[in-house]
N, C-alpha and C. Protein backbone atom coordinates (compact mmCIF):
# COMPACT_ATOMS: atom_id res chain seq x y z
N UNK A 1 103.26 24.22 325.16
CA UNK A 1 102.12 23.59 324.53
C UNK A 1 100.96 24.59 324.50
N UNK A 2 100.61 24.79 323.53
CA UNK A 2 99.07 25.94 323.22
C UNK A 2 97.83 25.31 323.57
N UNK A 3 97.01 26.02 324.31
CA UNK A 3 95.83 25.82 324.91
C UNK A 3 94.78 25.53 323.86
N UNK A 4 94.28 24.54 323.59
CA UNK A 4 92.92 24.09 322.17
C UNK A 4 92.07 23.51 323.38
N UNK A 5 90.96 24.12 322.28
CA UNK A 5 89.50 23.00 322.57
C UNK A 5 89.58 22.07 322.01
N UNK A 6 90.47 20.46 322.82
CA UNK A 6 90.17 19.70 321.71
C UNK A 6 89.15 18.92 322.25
N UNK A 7 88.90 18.45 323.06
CA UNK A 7 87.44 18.05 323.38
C UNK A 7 85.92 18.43 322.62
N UNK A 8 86.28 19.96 322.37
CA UNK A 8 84.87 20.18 321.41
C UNK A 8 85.72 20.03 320.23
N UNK A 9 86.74 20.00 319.47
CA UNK A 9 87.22 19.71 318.11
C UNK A 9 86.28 17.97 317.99
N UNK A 10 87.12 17.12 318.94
CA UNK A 10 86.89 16.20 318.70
C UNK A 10 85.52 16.17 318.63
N UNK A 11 84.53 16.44 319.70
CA UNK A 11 82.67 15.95 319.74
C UNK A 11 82.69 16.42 317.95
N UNK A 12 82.96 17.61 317.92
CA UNK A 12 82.29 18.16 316.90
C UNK A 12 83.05 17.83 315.78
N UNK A 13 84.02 17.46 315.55
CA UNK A 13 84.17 16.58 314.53
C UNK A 13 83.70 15.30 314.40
N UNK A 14 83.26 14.14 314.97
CA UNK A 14 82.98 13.16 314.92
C UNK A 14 81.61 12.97 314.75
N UNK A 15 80.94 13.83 315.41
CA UNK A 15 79.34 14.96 314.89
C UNK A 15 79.30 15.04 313.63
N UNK A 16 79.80 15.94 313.04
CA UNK A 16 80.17 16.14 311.79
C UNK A 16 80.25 14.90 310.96
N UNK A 17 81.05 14.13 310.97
CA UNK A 17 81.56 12.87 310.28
C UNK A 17 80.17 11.91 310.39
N UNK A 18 79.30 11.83 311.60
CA UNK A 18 78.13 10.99 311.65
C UNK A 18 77.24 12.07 310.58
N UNK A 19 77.32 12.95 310.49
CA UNK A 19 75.92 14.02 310.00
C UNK A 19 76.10 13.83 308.36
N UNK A 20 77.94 14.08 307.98
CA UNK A 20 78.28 13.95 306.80
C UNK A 20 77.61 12.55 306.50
N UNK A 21 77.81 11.18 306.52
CA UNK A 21 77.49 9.63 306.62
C UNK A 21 76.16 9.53 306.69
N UNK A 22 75.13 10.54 307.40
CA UNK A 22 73.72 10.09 307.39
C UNK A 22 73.30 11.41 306.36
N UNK A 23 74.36 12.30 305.54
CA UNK A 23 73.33 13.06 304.51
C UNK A 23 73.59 12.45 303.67
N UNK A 24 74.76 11.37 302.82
CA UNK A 24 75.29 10.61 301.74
C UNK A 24 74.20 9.60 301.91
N UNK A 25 74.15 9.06 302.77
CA UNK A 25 72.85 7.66 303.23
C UNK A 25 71.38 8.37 302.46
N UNK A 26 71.27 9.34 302.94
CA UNK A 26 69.72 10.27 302.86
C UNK A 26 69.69 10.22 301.44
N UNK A 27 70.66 11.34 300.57
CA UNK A 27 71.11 11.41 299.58
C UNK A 27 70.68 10.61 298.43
N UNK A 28 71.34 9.11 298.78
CA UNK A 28 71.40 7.69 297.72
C UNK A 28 69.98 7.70 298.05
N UNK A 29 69.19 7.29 299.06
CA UNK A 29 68.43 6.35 299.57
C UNK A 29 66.88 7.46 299.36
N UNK A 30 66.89 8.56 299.21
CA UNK A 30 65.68 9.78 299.09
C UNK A 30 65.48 9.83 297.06
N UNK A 31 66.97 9.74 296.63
CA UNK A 31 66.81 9.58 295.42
C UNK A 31 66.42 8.50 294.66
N UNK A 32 66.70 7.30 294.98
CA UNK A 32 65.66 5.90 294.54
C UNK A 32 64.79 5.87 295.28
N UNK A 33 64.23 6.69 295.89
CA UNK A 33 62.70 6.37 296.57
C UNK A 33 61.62 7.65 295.69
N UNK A 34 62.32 8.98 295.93
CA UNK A 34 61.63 9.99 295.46
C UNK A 34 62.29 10.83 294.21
N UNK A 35 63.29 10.37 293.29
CA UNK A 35 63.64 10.72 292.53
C UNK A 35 64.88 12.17 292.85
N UNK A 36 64.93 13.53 291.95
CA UNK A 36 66.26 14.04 292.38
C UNK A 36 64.93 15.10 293.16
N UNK A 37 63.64 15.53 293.63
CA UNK A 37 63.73 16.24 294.46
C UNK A 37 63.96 15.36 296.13
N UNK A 38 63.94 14.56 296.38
CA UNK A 38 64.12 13.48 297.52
C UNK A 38 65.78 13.55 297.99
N UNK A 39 66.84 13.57 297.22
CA UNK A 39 67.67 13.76 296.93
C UNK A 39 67.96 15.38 297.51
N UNK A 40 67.62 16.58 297.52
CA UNK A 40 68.09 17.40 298.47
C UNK A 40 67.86 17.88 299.84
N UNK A 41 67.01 16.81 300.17
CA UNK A 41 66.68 16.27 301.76
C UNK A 41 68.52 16.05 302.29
N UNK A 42 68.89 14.89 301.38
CA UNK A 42 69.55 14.74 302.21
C UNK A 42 71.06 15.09 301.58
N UNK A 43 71.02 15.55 300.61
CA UNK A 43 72.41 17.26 300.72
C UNK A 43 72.13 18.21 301.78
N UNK A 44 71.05 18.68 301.92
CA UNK A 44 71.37 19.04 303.38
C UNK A 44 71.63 18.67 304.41
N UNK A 45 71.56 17.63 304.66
CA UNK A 45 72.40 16.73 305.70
C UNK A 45 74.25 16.33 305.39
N UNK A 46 74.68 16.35 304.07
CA UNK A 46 75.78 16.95 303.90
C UNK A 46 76.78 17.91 304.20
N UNK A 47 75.54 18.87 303.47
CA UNK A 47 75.85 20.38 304.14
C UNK A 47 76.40 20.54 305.13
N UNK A 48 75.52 20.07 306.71
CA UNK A 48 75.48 20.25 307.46
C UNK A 48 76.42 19.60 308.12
N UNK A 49 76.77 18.13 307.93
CA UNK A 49 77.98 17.65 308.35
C UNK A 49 79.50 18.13 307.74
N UNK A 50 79.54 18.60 306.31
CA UNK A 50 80.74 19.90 306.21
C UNK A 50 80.49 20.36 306.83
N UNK A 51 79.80 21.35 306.94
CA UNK A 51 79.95 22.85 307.66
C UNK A 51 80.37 22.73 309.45
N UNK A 52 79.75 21.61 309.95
CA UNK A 52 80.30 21.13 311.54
C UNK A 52 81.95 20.91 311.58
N UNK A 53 81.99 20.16 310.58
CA UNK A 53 83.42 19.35 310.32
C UNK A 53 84.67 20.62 310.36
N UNK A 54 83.94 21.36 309.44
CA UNK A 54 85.01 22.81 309.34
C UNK A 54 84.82 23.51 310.13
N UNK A 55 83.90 23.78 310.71
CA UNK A 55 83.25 24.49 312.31
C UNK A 55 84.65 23.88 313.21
N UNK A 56 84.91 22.69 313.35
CA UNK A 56 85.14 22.07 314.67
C UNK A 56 86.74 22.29 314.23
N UNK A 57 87.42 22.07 312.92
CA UNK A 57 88.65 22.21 312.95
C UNK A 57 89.09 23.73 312.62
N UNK A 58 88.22 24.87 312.53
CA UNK A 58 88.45 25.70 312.68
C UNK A 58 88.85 26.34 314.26
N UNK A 59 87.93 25.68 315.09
CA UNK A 59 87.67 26.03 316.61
C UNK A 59 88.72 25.60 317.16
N UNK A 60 89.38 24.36 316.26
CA UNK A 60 91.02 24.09 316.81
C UNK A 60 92.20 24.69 316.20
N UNK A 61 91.94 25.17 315.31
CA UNK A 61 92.90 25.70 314.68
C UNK A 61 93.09 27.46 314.90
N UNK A 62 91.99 27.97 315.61
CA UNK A 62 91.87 29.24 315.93
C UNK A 62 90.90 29.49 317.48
N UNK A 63 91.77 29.08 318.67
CA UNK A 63 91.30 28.97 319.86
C UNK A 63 90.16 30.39 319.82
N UNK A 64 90.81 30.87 319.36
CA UNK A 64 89.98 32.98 319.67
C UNK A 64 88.65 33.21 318.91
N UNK A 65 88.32 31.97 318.58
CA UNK A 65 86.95 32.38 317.31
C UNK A 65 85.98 30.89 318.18
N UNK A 66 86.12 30.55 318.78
CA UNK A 66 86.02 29.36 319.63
C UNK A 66 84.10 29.89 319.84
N UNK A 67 83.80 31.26 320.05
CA UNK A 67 82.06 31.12 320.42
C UNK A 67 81.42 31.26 319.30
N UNK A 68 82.19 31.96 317.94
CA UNK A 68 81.85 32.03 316.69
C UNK A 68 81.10 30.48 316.46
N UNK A 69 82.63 30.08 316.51
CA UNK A 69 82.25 28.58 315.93
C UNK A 69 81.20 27.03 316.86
N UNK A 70 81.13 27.48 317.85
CA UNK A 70 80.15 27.09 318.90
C UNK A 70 79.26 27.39 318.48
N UNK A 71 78.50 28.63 318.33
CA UNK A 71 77.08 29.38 317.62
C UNK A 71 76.56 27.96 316.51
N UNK A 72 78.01 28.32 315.16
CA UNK A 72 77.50 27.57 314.36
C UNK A 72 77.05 26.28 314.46
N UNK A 73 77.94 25.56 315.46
CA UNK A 73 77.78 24.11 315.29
C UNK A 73 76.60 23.88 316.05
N UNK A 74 76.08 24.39 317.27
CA UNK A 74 75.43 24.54 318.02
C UNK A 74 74.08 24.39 317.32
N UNK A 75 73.96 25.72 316.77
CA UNK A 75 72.14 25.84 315.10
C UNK A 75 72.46 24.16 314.61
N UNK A 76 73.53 24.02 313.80
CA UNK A 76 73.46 23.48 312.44
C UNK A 76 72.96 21.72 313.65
N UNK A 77 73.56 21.10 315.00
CA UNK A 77 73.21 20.47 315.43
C UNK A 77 71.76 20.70 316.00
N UNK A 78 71.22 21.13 316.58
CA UNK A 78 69.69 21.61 316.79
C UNK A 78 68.81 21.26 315.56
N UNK A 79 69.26 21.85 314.27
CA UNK A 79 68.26 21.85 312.93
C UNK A 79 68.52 20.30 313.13
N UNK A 80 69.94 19.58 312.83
CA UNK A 80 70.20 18.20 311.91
C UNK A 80 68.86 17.06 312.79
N UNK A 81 68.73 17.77 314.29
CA UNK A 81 68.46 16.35 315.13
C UNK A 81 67.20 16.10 314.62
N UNK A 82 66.19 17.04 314.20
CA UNK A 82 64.65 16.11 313.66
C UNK A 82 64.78 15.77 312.32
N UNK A 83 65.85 15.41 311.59
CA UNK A 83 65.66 15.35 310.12
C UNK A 83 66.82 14.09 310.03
N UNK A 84 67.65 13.92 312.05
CA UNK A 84 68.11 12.48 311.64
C UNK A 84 69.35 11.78 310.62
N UNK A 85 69.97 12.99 310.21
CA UNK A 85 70.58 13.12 309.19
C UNK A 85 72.03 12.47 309.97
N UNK A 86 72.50 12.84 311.50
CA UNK A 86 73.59 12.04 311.85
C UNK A 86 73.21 10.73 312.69
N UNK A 87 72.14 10.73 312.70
CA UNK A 87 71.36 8.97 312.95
C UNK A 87 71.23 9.79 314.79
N UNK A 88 70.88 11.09 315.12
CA UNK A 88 70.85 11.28 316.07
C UNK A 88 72.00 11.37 317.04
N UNK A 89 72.96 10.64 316.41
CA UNK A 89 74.40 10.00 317.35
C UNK A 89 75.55 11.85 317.25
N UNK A 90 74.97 12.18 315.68
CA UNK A 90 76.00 12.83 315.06
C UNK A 90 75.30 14.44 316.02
N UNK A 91 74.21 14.85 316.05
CA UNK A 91 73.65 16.19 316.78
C UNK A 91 73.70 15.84 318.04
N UNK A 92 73.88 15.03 318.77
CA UNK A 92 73.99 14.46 320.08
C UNK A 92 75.56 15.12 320.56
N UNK A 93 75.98 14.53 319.58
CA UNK A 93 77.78 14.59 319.40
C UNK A 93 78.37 16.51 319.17
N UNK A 94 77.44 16.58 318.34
CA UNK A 94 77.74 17.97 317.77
C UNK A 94 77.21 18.91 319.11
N UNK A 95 76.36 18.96 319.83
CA UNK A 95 75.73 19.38 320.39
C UNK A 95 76.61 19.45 321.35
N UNK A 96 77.26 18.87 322.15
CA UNK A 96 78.33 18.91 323.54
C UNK A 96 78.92 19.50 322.88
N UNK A 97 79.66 19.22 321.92
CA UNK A 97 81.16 19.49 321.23
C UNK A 97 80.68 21.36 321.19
N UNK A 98 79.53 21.83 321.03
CA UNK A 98 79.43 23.29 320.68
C UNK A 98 79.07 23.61 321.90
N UNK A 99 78.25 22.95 323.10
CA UNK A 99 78.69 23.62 324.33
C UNK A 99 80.26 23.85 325.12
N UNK A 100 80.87 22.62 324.51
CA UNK A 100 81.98 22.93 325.25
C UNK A 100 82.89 24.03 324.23
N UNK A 101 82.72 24.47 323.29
CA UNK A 101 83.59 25.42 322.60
C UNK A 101 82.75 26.41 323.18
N UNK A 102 81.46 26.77 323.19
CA UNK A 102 80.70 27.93 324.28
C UNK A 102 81.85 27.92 325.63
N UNK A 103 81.65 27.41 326.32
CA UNK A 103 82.32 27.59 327.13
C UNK A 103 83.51 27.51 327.96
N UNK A 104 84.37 27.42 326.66
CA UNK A 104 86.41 27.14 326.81
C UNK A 104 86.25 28.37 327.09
N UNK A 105 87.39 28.48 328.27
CA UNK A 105 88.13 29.73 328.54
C UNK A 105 89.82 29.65 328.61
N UNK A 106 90.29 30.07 327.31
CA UNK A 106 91.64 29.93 326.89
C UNK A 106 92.47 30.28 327.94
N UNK A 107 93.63 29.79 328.35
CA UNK A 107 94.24 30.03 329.51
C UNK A 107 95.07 31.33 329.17
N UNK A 108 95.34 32.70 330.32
CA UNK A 108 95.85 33.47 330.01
C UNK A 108 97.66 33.44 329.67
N UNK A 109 97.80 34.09 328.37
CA UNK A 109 99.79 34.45 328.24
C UNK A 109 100.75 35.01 329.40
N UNK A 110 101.72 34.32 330.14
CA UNK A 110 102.14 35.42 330.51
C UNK A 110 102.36 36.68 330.19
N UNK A 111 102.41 37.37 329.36
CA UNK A 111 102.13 38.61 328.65
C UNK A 111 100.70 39.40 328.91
N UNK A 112 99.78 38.46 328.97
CA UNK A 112 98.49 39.09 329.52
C UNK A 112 98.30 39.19 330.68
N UNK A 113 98.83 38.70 332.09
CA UNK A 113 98.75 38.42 333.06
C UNK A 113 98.70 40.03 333.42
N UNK A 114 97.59 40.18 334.44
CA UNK A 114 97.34 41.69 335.04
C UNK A 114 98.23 41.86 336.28
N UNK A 115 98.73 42.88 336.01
CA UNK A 115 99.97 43.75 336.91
C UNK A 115 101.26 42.39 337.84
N UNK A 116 101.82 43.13 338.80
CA UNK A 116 102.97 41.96 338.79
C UNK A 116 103.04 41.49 340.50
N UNK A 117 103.56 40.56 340.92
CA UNK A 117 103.00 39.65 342.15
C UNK A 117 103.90 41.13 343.43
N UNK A 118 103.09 41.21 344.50
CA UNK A 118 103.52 41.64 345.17
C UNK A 118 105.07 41.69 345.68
N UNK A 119 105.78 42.95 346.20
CA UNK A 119 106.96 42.77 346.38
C UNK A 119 108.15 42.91 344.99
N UNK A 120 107.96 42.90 343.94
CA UNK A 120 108.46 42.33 342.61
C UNK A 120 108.65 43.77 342.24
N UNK A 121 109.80 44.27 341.50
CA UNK A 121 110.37 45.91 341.31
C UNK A 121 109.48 45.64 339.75
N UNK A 122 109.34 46.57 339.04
CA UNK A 122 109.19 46.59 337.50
C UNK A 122 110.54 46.65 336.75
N UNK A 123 110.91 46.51 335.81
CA UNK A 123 112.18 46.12 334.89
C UNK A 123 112.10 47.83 335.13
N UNK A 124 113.92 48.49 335.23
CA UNK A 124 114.36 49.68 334.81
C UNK A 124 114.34 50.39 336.55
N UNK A 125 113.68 49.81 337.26
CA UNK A 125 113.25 50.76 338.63
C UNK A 125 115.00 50.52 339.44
N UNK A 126 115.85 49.57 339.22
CA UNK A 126 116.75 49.70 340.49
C UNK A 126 117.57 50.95 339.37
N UNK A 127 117.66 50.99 338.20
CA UNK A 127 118.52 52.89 338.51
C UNK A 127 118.18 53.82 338.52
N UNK A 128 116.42 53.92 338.82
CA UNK A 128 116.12 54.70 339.33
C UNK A 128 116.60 54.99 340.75
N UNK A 129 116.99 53.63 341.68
CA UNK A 129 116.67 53.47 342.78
C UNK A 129 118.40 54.23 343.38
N UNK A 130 119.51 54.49 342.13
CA UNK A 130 120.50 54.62 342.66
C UNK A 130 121.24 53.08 342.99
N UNK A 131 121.31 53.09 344.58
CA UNK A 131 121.67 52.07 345.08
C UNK A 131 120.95 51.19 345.51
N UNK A 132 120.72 49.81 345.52
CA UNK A 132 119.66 48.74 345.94
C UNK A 132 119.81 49.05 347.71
N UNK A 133 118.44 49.61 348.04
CA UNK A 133 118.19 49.40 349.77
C UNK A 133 118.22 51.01 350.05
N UNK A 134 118.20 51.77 349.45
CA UNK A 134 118.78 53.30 349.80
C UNK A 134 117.20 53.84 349.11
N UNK A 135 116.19 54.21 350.04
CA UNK A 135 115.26 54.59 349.85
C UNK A 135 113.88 53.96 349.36
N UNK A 136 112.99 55.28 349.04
CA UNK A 136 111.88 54.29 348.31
C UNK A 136 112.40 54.18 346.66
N UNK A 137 112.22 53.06 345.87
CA UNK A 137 112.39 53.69 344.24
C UNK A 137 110.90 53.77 343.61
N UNK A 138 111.09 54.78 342.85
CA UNK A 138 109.65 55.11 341.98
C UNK A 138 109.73 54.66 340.76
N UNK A 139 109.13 53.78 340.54
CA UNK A 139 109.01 52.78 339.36
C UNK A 139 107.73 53.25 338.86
N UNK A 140 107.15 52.80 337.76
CA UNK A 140 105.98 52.84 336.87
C UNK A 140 104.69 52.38 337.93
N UNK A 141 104.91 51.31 338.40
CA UNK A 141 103.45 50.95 339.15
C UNK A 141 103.69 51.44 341.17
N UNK A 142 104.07 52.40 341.48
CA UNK A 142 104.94 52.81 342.48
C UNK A 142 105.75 53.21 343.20
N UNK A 143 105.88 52.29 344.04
CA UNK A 143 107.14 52.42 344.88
C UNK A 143 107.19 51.37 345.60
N UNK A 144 108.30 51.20 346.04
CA UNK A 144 109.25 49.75 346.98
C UNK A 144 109.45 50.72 348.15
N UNK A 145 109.07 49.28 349.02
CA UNK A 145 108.72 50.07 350.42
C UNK A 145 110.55 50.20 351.23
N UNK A 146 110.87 50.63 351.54
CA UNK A 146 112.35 50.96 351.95
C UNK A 146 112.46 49.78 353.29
N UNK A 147 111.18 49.53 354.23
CA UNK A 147 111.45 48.90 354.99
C UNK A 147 111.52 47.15 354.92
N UNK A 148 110.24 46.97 353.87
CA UNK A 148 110.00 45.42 353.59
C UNK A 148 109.89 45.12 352.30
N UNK A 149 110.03 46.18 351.30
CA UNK A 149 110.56 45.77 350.07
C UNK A 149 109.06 45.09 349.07
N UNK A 150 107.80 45.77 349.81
CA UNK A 150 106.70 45.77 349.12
C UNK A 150 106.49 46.84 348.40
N UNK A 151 105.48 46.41 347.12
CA UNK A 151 105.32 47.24 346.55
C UNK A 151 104.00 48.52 347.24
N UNK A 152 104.47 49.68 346.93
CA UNK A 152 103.57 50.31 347.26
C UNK A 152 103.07 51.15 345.97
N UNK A 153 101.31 50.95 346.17
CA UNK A 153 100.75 51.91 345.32
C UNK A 153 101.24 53.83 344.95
N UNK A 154 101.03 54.06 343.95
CA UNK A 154 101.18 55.52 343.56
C UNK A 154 100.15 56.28 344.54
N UNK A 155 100.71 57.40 345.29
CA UNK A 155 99.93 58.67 346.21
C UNK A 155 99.75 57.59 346.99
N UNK A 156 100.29 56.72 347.76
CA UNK A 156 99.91 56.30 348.81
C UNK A 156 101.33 56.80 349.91
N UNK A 157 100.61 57.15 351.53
CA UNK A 157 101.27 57.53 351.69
C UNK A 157 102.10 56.68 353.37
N UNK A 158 101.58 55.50 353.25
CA UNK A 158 102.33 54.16 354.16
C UNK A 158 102.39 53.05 353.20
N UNK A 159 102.71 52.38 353.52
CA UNK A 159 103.60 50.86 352.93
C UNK A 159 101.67 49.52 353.52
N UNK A 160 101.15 49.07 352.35
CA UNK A 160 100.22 48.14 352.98
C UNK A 160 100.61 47.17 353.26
N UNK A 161 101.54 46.82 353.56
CA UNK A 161 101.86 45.86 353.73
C UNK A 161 102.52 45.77 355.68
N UNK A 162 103.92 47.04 355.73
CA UNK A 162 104.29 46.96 357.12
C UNK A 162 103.65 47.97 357.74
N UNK A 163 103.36 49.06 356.92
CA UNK A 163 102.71 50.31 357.43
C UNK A 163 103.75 51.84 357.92
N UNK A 164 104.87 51.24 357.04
CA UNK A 164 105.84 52.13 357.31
C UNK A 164 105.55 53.34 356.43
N UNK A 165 105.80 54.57 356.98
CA UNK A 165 105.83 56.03 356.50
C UNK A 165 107.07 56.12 354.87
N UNK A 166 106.12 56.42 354.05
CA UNK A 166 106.80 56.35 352.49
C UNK A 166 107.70 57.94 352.79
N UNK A 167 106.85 58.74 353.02
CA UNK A 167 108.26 60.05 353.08
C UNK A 167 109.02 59.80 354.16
């Protein structure tokens, strides 16, 4: 199963969806009051609820762009909240949803995982080693300690682990 922000997908989609709903409201309701300049009051409140909406399913659909898309939703909720456009509910909403994409930390691949658990040979080291138990073997990250079968660092010249003499 792949690691998502769906917690900020979700805030920030549902953000979105209130912001989209209060710029259509603005929209109708600015244009029979003030004619068509009243009317791009609240397209920007549109705007702004697209642009969250695609913000938030982008941030799920691409874990690795996750502070990109935090940034955005983050502004576009800040601007929406004095202009009211998601009835407050929707920049409230948007607003968590872009802290928590700020601060997802995608869980690491085994593939990324830094160097390998103590004791553990690297792939290719036992023919170096000849025979399993017959010396130290010199592998890529070392050597295997002959006595306890830890790994030992390169130019080191005892075992940290038992403290046995590597030559």
């Amino acid at each position: 199963m792949a690691d998502k922000p769906t917690a900020a997908f979700v805030l920030s989609l549902i953000g979105g969806i209130f912001m989209l709903l209060g710029g259509i409201l603005a929209t109708v309701g600015f244009s029979f009051a003030f004619g068509s300049g009243g009317a791009i009051i609240g397209i920007v409140g549109v705007v702004f609820g697209l642009i969250v909406i695609i913000g938030g399913v982008m941030l799920y659909q691409n874990p690795a762009s996750h502070t990109m898309w935090g940034v955005i939703i983050l502004i576009l909720a800040i601007i929406d909240f004095p202009g009211l456009w998601g009835f407050g509910i929707g920049s409230l909403l948007g607003f968590i949803g872009a802290i928590l994409a700020l601060v997802y930390k995608p869980a690491m691949a085994p593939s990324m995982m830094p160097g390998q658990p103590m004791g553990s040979m690297p792939m290719g080291s036992i023919g170096s080693m000849g025979s399993m138990g017959t010396g130290a073997a010199t592998g890529q990250m070392g050597m295997t300690c002959k006595n306890c079968g830890a790994s030992i660092p390169a130019g080191a010249t005892r075992c940290p682990s038992c403290g046995a003499s590597v030559m």
